[in-house]
Every structure is written in structure tokens, then in C-alpha cells.
Protein backbone atom coordinates (compact mmCIF):
# COMPACT_ATOMS: atom_id res chain seq x y z
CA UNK A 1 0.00 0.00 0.00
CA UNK A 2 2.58 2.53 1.05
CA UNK A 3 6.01 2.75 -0.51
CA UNK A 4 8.90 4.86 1.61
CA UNK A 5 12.18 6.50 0.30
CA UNK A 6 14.32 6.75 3.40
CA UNK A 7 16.90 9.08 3.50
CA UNK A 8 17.90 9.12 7.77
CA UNK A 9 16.06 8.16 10.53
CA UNK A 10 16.01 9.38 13.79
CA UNK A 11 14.58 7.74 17.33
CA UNK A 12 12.46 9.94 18.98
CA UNK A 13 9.95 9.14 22.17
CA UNK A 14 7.30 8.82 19.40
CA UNK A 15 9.29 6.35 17.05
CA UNK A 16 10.85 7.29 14.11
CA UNK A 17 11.42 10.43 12.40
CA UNK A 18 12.38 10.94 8.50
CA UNK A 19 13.18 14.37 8.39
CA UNK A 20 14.77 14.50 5.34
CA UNK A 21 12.33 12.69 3.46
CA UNK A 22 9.48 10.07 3.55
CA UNK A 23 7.53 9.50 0.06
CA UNK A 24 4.23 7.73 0.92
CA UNK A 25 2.07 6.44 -2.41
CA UNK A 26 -1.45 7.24 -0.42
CA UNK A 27 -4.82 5.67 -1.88
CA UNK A 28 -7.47 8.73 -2.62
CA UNK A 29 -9.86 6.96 0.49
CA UNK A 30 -6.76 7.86 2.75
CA UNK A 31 -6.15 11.36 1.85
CA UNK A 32 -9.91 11.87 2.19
CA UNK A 33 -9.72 10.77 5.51
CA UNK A 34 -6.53 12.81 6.45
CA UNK A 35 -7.66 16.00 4.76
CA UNK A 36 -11.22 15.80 6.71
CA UNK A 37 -9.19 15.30 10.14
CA UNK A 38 -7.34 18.44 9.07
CA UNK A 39 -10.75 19.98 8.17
CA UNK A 40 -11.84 19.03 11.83
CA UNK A 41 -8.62 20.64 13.72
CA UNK A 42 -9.32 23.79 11.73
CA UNK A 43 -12.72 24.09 12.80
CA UNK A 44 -11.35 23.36 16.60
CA UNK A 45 -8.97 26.27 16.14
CA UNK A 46 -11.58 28.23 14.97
CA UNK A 47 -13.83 27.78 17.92
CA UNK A 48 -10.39 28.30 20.36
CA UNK A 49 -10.01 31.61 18.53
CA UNK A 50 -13.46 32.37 19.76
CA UNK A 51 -13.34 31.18 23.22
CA UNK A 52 -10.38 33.83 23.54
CA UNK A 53 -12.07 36.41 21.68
CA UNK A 54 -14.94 35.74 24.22
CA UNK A 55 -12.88 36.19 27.00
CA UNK A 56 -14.07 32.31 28.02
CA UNK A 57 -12.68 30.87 31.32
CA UNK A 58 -8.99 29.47 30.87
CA UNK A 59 -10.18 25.86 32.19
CA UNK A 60 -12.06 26.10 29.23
CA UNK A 61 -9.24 27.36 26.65
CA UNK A 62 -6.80 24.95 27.77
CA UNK A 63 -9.39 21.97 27.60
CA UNK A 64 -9.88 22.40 24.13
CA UNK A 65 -5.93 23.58 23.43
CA UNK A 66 -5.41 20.15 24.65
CA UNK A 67 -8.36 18.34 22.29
CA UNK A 68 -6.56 19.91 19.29
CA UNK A 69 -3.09 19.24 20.57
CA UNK A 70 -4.01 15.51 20.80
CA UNK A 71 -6.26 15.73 17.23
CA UNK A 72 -2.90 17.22 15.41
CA UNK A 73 -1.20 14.17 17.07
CA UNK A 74 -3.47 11.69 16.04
CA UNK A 75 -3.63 13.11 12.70
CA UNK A 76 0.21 13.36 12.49
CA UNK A 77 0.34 9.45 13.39
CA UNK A 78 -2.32 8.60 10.59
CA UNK A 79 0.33 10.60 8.24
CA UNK A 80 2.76 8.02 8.67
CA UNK A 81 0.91 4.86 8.94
């Protein structure tokens, strides 16, 4: 399904990184699914941007700071699988 081009890899706490270059063949049904996750953590920053412009309590803020610091993870992780 996926075919990779490694150029150096690097162990991090997450697993590996290819900074210098991974080339991943992905099937259209995949990038639909990535690019709607993507759609989905904009629309989460969006609605942080208005808790803040709304002056919203920080409990609140950071709650969903962390939703869409774990969606970007998750989404980051489907990226390379």
C-alpha cells in the first residue's frame, strides 16, 4: 500500500522520524480521511479563537488547546501509517 524513500532516521519518544524525506504512495480513500481530520482541527482552532475572543474561562481554553493538541497528534500518526 505505502512505498517509503528513506533518507535518515532518527529515534524519537514517538518512534521514528524521516526528516529528510518520507515519500508515501497514499490511496485517494486515505487522503480523504486525512484531509477531513485536518478539516476538523481547523474548525477546533476556529472555535479556540473564539473562546479567547470571548474572554471564556482558561479551564475552558486549555481543555480544548489540549483536544486539538491531541487531534494534530493523532492526525500526524495517521500521516505516517
Amino acid at each position: 500500500m505505502f512505498s517509503r524513500n528513506i533518507f535518515l532516521d532518527i529515534n524519537t519518544s514517538y518512534g521514528y522520524l524521516y526528516p529528510q524525506g518520507v515519500f508515501l504512495n497514499m490511496d485517494s480513500e486515505s487522503q480523504k480521511k486525512i484531509i477531513n481530520r485536518f478539516r476538523r482541527i481547523e474548525g477546533q482552532l476556529r472555535g479556540l479563537q473564539k473562546l479567547v475572543e470571548g474572554e471564556a474561562p482558561c479551564l475552558d481554553i486549555l481543555t480544548q488547546v489540549s483536544a486539538v493538541t491531541a487531534a494534530v497528534k493523532k492526525a500526524g500518526t495517521e500521516v505516517i501509517h
